[in-house]
PDB file of N, CA and C in Angstrom:
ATOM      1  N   UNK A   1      17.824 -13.408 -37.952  1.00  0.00           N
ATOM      2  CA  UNK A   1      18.077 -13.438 -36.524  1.00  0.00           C
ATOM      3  C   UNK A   1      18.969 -12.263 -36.102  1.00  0.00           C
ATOM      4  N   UNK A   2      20.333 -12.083 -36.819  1.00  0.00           N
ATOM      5  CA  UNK A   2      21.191 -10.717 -36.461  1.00  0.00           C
ATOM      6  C   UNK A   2      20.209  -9.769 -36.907  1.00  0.00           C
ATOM      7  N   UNK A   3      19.638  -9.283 -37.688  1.00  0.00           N
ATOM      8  CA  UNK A   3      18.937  -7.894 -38.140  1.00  0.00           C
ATOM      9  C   UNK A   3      17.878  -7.869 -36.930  1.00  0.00           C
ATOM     10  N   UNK A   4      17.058  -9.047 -36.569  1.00  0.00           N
ATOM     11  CA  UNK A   4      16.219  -8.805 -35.179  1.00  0.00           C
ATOM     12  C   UNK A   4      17.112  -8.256 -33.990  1.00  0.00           C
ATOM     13  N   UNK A   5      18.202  -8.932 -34.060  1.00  0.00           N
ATOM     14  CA  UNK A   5      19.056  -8.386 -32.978  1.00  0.00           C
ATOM     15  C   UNK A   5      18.817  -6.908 -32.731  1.00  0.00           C
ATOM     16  N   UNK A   6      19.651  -6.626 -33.806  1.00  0.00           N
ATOM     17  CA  UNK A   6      20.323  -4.995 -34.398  1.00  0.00           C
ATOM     18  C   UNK A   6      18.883  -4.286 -34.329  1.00  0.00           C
ATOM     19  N   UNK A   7      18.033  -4.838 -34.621  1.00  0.00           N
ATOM     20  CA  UNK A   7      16.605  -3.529 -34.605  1.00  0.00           C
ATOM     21  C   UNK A   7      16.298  -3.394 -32.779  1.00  0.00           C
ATOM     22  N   UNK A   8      16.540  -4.551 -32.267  1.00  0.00           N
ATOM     23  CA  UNK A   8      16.541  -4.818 -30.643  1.00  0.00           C
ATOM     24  C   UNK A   8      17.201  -3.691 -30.303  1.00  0.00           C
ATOM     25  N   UNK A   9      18.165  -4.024 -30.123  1.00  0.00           N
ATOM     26  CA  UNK A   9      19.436  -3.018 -30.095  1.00  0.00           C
ATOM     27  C   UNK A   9      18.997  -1.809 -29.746  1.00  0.00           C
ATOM     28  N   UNK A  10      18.889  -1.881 -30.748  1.00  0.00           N
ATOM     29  CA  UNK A  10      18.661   0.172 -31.562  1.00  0.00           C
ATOM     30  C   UNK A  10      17.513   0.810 -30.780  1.00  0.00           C
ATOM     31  N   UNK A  11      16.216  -0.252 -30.730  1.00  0.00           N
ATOM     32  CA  UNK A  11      15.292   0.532 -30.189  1.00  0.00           C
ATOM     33  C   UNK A  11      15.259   0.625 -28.732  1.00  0.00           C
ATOM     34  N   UNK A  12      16.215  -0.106 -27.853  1.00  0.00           N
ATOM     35  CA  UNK A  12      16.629  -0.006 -26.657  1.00  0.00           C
ATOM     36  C   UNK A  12      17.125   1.074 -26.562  1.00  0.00           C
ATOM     37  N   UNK A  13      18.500   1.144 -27.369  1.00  0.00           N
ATOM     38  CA  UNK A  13      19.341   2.229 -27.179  1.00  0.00           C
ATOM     39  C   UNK A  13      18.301   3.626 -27.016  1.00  0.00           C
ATOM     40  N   UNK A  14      17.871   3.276 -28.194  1.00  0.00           N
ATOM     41  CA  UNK A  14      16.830   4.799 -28.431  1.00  0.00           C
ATOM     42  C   UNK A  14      16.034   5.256 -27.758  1.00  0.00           C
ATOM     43  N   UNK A  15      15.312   4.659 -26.926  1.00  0.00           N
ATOM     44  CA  UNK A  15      14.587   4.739 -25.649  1.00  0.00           C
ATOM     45  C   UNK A  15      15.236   5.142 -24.743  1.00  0.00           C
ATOM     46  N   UNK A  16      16.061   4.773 -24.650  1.00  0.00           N
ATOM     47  CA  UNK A  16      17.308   5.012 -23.287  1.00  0.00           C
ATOM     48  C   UNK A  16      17.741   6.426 -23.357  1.00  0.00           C
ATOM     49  N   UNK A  17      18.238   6.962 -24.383  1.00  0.00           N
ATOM     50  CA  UNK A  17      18.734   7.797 -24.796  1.00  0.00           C
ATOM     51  C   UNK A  17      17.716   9.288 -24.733  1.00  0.00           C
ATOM     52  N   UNK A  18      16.448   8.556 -25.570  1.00  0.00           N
ATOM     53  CA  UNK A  18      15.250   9.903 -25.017  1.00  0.00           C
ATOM     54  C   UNK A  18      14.821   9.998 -23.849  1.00  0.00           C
ATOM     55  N   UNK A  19      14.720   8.733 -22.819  1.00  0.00           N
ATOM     56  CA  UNK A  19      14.777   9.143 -21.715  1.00  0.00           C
ATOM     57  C   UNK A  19      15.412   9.569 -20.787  1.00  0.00           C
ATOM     58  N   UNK A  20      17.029  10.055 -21.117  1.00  0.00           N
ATOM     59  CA  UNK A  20      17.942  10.274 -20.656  1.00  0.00           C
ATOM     60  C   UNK A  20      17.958  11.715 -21.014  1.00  0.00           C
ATOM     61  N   UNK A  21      17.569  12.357 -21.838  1.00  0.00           N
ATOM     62  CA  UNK A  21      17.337  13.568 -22.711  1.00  0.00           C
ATOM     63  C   UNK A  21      16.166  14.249 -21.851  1.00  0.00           C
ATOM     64  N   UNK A  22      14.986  13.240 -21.904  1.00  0.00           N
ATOM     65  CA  UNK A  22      13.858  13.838 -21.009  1.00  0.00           C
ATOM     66  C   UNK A  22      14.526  14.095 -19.630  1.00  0.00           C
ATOM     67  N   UNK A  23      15.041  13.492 -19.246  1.00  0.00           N
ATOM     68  CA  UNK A  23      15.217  13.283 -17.716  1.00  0.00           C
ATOM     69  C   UNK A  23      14.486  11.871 -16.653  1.00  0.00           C
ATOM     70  N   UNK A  24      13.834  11.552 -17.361  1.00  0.00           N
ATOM     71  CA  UNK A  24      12.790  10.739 -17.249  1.00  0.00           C
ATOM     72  C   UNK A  24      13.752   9.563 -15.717  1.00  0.00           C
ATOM     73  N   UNK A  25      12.352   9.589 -15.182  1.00  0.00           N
ATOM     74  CA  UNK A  25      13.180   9.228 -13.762  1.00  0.00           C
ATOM     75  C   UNK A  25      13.171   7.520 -13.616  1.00  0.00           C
ATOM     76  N   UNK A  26      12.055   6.937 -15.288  1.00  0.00           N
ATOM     77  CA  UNK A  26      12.047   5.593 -15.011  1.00  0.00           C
ATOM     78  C   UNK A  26      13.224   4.664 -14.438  1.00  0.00           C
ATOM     79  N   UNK A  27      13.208   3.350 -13.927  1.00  0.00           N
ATOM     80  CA  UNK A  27      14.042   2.434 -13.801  1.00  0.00           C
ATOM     81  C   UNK A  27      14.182   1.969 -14.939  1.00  0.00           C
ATOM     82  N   UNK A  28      15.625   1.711 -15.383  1.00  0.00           N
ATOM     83  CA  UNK A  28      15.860   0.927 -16.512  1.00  0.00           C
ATOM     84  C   UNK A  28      17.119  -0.114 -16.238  1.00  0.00           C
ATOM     85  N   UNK A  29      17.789  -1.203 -16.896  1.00  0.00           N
ATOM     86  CA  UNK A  29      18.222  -2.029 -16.839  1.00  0.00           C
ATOM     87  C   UNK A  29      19.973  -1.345 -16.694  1.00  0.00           C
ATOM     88  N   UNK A  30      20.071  -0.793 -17.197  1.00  0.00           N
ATOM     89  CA  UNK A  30      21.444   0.181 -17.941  1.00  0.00           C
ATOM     90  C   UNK A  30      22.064   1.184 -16.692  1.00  0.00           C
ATOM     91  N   UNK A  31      22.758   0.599 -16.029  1.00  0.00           N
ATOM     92  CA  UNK A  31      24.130   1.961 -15.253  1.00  0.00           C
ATOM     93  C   UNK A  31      23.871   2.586 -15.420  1.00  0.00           C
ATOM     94  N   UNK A  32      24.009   3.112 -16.657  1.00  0.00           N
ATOM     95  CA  UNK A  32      24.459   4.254 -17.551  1.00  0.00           C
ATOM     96  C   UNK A  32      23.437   5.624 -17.302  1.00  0.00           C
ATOM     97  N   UNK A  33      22.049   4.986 -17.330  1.00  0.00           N
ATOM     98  CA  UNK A  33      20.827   6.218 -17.348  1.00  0.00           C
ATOM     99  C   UNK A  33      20.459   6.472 -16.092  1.00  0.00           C
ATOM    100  N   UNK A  34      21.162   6.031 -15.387  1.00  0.00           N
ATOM    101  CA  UNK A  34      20.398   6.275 -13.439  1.00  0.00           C
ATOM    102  C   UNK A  34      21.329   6.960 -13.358  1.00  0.00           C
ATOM    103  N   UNK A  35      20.995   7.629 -12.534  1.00  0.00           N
ATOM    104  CA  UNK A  35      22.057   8.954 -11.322  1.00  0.00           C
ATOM    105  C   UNK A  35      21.865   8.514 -10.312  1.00  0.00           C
ATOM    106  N   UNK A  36      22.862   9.109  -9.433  1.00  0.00           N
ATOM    107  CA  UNK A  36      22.423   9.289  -7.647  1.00  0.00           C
ATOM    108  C   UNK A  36      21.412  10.309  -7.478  1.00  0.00           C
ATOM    109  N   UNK A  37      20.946  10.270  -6.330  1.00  0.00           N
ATOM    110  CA  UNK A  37      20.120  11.381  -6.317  1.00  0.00           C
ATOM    111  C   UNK A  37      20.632  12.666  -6.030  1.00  0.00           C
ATOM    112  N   UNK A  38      21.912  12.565  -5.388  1.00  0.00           N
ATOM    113  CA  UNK A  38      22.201  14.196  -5.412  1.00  0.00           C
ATOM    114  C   UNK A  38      23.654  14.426  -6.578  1.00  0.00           C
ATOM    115  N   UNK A  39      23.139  13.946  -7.435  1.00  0.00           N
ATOM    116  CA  UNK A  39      24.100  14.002  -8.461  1.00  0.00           C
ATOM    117  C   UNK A  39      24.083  15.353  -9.185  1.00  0.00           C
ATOM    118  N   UNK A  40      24.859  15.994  -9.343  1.00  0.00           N
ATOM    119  CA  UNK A  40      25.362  17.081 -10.095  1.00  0.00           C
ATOM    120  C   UNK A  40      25.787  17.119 -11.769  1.00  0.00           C
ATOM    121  N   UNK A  41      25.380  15.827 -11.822  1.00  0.00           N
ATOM    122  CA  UNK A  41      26.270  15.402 -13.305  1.00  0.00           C
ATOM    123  C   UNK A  41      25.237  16.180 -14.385  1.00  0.00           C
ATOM    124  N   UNK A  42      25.678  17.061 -15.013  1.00  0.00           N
ATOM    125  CA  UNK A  42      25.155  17.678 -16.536  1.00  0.00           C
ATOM    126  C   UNK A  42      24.333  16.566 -17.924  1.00  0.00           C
ATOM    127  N   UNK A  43      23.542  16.488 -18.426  1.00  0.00           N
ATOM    128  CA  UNK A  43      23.209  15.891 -19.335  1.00  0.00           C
ATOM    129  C   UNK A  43      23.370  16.881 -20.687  1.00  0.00           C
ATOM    130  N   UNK A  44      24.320  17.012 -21.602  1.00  0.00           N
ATOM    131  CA  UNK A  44      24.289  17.548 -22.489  1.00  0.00           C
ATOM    132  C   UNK A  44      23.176  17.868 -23.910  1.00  0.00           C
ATOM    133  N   UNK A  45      22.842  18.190 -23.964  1.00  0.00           N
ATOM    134  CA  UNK A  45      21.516  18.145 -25.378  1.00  0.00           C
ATOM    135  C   UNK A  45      22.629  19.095 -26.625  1.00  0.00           C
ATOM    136  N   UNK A  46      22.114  18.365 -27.777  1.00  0.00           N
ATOM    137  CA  UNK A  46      22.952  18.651 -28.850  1.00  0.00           C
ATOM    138  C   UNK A  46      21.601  20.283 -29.492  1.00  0.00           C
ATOM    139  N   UNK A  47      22.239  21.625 -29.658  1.00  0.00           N
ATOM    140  CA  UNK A  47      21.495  22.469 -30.486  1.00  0.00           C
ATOM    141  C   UNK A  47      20.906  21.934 -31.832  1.00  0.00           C
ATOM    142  N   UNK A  48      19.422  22.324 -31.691  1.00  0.00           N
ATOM    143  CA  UNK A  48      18.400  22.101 -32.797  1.00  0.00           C
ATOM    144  C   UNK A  48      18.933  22.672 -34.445  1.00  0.00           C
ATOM    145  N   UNK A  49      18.472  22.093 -35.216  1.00  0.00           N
ATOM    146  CA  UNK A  49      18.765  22.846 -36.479  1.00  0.00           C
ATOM    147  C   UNK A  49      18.147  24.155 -36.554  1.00  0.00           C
ATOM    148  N   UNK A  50      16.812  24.162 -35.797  1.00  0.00           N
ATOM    149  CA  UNK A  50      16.325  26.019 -36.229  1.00  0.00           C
ATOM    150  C   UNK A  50      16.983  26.537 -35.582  1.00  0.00           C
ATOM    151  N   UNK A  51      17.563  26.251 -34.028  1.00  0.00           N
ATOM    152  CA  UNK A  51      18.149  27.098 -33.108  1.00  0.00           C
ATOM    153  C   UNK A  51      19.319  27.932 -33.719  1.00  0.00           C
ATOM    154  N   UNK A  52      19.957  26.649 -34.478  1.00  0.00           N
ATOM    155  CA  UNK A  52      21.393  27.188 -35.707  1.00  0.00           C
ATOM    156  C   UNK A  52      21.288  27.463 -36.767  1.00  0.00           C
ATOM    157  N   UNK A  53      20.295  27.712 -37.245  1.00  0.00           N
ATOM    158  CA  UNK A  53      19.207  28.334 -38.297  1.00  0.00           C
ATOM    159  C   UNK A  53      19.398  29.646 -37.670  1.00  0.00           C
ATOM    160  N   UNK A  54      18.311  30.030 -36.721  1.00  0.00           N
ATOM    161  CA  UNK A  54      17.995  31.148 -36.254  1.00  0.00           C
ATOM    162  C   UNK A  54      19.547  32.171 -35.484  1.00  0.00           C
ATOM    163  N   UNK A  55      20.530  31.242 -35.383  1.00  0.00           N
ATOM    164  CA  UNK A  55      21.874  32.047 -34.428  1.00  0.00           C
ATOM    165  C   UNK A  55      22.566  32.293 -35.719  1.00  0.00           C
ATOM    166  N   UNK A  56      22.734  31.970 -36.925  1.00  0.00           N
ATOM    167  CA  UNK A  56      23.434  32.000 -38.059  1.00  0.00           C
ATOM    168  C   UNK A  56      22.417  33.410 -38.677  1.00  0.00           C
ATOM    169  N   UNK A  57      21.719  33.532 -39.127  1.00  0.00           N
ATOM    170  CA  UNK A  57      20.569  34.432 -39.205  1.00  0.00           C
ATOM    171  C   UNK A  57      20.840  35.944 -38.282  1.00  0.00           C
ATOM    172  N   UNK A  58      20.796  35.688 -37.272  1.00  0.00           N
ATOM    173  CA  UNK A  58      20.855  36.660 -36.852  1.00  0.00           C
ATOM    174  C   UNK A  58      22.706  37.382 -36.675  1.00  0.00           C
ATOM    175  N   UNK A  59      23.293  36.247 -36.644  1.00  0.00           N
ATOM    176  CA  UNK A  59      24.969  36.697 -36.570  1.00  0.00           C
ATOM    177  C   UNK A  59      25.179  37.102 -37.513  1.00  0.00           C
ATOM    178  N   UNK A  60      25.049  37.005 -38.631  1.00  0.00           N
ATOM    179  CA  UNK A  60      24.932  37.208 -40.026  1.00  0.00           C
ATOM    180  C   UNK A  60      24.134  39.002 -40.358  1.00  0.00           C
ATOM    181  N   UNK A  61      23.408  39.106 -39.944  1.00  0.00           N
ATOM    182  CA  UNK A  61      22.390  40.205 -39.904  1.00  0.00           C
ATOM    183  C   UNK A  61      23.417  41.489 -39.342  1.00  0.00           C
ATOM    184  N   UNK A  62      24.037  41.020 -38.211  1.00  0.00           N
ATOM    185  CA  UNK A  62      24.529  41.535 -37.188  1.00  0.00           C
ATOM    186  C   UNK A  62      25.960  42.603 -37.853  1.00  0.00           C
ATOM    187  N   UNK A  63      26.764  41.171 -38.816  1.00  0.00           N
ATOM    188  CA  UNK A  63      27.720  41.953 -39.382  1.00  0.00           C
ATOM    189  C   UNK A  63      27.440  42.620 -39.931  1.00  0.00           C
ATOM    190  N   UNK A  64      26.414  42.434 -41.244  1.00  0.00           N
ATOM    191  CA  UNK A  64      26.187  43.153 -41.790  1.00  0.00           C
ATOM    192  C   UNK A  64      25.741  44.656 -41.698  1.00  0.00           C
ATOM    193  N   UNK A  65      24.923  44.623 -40.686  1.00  0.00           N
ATOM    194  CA  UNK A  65      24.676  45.602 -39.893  1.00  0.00           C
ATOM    195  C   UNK A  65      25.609  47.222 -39.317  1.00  0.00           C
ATOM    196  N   UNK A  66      27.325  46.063 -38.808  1.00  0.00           N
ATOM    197  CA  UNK A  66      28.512  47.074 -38.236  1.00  0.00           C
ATOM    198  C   UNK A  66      28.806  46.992 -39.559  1.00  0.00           C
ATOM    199  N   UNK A  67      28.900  46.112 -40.630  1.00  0.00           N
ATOM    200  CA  UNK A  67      29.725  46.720 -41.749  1.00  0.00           C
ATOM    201  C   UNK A  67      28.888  48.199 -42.293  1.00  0.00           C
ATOM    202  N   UNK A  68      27.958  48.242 -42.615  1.00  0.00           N
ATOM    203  CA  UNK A  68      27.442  49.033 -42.942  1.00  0.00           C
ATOM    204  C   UNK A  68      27.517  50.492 -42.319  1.00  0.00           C
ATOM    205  N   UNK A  69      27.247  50.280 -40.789  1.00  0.00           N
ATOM    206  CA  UNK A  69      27.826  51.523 -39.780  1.00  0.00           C
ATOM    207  C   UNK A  69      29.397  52.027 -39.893  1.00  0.00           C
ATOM    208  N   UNK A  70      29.885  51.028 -40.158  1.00  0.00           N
ATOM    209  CA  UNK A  70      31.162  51.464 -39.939  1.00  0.00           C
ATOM    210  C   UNK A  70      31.436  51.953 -41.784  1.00  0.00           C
ATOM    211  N   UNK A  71      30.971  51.852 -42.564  1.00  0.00           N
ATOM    212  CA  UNK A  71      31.243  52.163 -44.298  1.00  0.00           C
ATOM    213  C   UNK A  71      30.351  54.059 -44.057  1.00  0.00           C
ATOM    214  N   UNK A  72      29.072  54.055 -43.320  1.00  0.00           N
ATOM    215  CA  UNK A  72      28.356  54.976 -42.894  1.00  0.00           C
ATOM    216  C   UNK A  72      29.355  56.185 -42.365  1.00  0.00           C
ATOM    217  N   UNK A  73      30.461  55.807 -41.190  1.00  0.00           N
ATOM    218  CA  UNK A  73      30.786  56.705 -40.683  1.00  0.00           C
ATOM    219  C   UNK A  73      32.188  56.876 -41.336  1.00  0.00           C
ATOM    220  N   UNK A  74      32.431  55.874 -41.993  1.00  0.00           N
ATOM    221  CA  UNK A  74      33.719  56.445 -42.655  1.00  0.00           C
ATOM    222  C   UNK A  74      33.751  57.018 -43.982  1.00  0.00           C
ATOM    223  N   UNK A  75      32.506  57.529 -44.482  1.00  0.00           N
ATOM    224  CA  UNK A  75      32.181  58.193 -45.707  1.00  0.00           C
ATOM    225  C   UNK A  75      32.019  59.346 -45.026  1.00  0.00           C
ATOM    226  N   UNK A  76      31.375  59.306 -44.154  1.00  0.00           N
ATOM    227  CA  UNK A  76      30.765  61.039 -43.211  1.00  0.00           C
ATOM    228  C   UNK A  76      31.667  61.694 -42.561  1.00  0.00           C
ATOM    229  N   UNK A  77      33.125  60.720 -42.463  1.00  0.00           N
ATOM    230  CA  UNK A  77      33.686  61.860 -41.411  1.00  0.00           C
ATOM    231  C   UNK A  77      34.071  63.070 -42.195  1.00  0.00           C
ATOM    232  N   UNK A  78      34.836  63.966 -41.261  1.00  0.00           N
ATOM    233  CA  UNK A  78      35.278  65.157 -41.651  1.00  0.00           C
ATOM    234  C   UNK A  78      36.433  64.776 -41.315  1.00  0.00           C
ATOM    235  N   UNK A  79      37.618  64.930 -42.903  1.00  0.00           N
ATOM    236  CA  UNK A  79      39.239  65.203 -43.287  1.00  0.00           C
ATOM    237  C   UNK A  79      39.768  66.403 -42.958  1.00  0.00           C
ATOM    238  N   UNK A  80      40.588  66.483 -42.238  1.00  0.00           N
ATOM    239  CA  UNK A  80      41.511  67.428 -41.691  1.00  0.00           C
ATOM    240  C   UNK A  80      42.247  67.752 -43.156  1.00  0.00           C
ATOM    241  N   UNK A  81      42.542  69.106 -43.650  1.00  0.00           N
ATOM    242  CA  UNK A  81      43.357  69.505 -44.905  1.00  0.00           C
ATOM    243  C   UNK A  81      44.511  69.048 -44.553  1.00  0.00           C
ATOM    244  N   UNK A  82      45.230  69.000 -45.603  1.00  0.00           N
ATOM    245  CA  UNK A  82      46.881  68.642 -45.560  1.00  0.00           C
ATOM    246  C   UNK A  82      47.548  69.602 -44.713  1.00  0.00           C
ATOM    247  N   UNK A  83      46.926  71.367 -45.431  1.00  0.00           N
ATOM    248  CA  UNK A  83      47.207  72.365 -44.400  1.00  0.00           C
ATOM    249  C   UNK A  83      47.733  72.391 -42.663  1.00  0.00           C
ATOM    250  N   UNK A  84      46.898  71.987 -42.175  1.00  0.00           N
ATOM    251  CA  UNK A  84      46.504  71.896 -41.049  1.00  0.00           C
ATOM    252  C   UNK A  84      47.152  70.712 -40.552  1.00  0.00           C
ATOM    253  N   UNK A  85      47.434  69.768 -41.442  1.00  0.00           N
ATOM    254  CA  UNK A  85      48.394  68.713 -40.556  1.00  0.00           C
ATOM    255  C   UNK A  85      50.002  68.999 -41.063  1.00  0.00           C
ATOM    256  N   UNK A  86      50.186  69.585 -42.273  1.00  0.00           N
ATOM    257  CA  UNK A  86      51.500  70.186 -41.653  1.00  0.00           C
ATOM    258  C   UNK A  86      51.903  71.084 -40.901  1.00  0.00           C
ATOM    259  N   UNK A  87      50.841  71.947 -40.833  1.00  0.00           N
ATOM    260  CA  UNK A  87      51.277  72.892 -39.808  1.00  0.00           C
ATOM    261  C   UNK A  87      51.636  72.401 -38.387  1.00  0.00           C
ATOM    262  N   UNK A  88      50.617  71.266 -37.722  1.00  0.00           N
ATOM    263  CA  UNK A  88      50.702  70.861 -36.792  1.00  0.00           C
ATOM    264  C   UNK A  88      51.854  69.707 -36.554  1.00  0.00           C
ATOM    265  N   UNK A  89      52.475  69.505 -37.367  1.00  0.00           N
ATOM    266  CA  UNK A  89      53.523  68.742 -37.379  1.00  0.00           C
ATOM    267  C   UNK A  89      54.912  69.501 -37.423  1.00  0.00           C
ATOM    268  N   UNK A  90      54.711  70.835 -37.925  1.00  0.00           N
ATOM    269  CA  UNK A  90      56.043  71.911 -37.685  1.00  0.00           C
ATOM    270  C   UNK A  90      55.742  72.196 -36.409  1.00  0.00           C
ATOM    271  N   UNK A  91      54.697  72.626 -35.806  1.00  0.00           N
ATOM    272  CA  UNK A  91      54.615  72.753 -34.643  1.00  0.00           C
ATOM    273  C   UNK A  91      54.815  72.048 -33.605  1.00  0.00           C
ATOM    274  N   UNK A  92      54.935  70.557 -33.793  1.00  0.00           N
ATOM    275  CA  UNK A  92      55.108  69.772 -33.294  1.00  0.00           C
ATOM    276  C   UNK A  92      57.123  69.388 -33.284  1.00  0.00           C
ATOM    277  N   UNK A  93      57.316  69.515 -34.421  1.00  0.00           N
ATOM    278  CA  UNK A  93      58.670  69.048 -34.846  1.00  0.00           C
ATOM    279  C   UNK A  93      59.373  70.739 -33.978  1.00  0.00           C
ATOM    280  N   UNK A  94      59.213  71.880 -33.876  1.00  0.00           N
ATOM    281  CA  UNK A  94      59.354  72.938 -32.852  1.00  0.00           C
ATOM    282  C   UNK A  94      59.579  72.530 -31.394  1.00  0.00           C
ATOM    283  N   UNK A  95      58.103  72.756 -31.011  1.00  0.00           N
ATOM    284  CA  UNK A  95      58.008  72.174 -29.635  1.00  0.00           C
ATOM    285  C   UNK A  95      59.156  70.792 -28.899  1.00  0.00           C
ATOM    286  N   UNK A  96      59.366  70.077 -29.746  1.00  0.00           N
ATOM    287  CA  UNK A  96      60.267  68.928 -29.578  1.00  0.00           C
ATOM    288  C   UNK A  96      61.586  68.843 -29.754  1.00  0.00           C
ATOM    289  N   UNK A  97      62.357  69.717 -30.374  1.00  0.00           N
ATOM    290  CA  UNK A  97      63.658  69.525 -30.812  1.00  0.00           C
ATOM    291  C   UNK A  97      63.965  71.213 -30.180  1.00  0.00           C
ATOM    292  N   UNK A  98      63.424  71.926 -30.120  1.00  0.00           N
ATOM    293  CA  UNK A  98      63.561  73.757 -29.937  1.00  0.00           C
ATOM    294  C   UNK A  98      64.714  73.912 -30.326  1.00  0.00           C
ATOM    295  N   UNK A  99      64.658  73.903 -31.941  1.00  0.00           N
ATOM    296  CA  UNK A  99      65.757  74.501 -32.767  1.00  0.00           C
ATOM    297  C   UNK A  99      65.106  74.692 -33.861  1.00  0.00           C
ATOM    298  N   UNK A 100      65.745  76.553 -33.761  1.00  0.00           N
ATOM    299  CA  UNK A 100      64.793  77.060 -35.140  1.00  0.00           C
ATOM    300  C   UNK A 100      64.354  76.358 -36.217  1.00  0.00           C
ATOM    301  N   UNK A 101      63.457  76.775 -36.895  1.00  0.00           N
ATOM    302  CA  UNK A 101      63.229  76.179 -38.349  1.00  0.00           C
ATOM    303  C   UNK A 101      63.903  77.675 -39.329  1.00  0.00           C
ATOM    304  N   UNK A 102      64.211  76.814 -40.371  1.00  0.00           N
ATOM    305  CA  UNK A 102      65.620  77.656 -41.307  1.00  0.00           C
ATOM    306  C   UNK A 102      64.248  78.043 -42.233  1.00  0.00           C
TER     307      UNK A 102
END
């Protein structure tokens, strides 16, 4: 008798629930699944497994992608010699303090 219940139950609920999902404009017994008619209220739907399949997949792709660009351009750049950045740093340490260098 309880397990008839509980299967009752369930397959109510479950009905209710896909038609609440559909949108489905039937009358049903339940508050809960009717709207007003100029109701604004959102019905949420939970994301599919391929959908988060397919967004994991491609986010994934994606890093990999800038990691790679960014390993790309930081092998290719062009290093300034040591030369050239001390010089520009006496020149700099000059310009800023204007007291000879010894």
């Amino acid at each position: 008798m309880l397990e008839r219940l509980q299967r009752d139950i369930y397959t109510r609920l479950k009905s209710i629930t896909f038609q609440a999902l559909r949108g489905s404009s039937a009358k049903t017994n339940s508050p809960t699944t009717t709207l007003p008619p100029n109701s604004t209220e959102f019905t949420a739907k939970m994301i599919s497994d391929d959908d988060l399949y397919r967004l994991a997949i491609f986010l994934g792709s994606a890093a990999m992608l800038l990691i790679i660009l960014y390993h790309f351009l930081e092998v290719n750049s062009v290093e300034e010699s040591s030369e050239k950045v001390e010089a520009a740093a006496k020149t700099d340490a000059k310009g800023a303090s204007h007291t000879p260098a010894r």
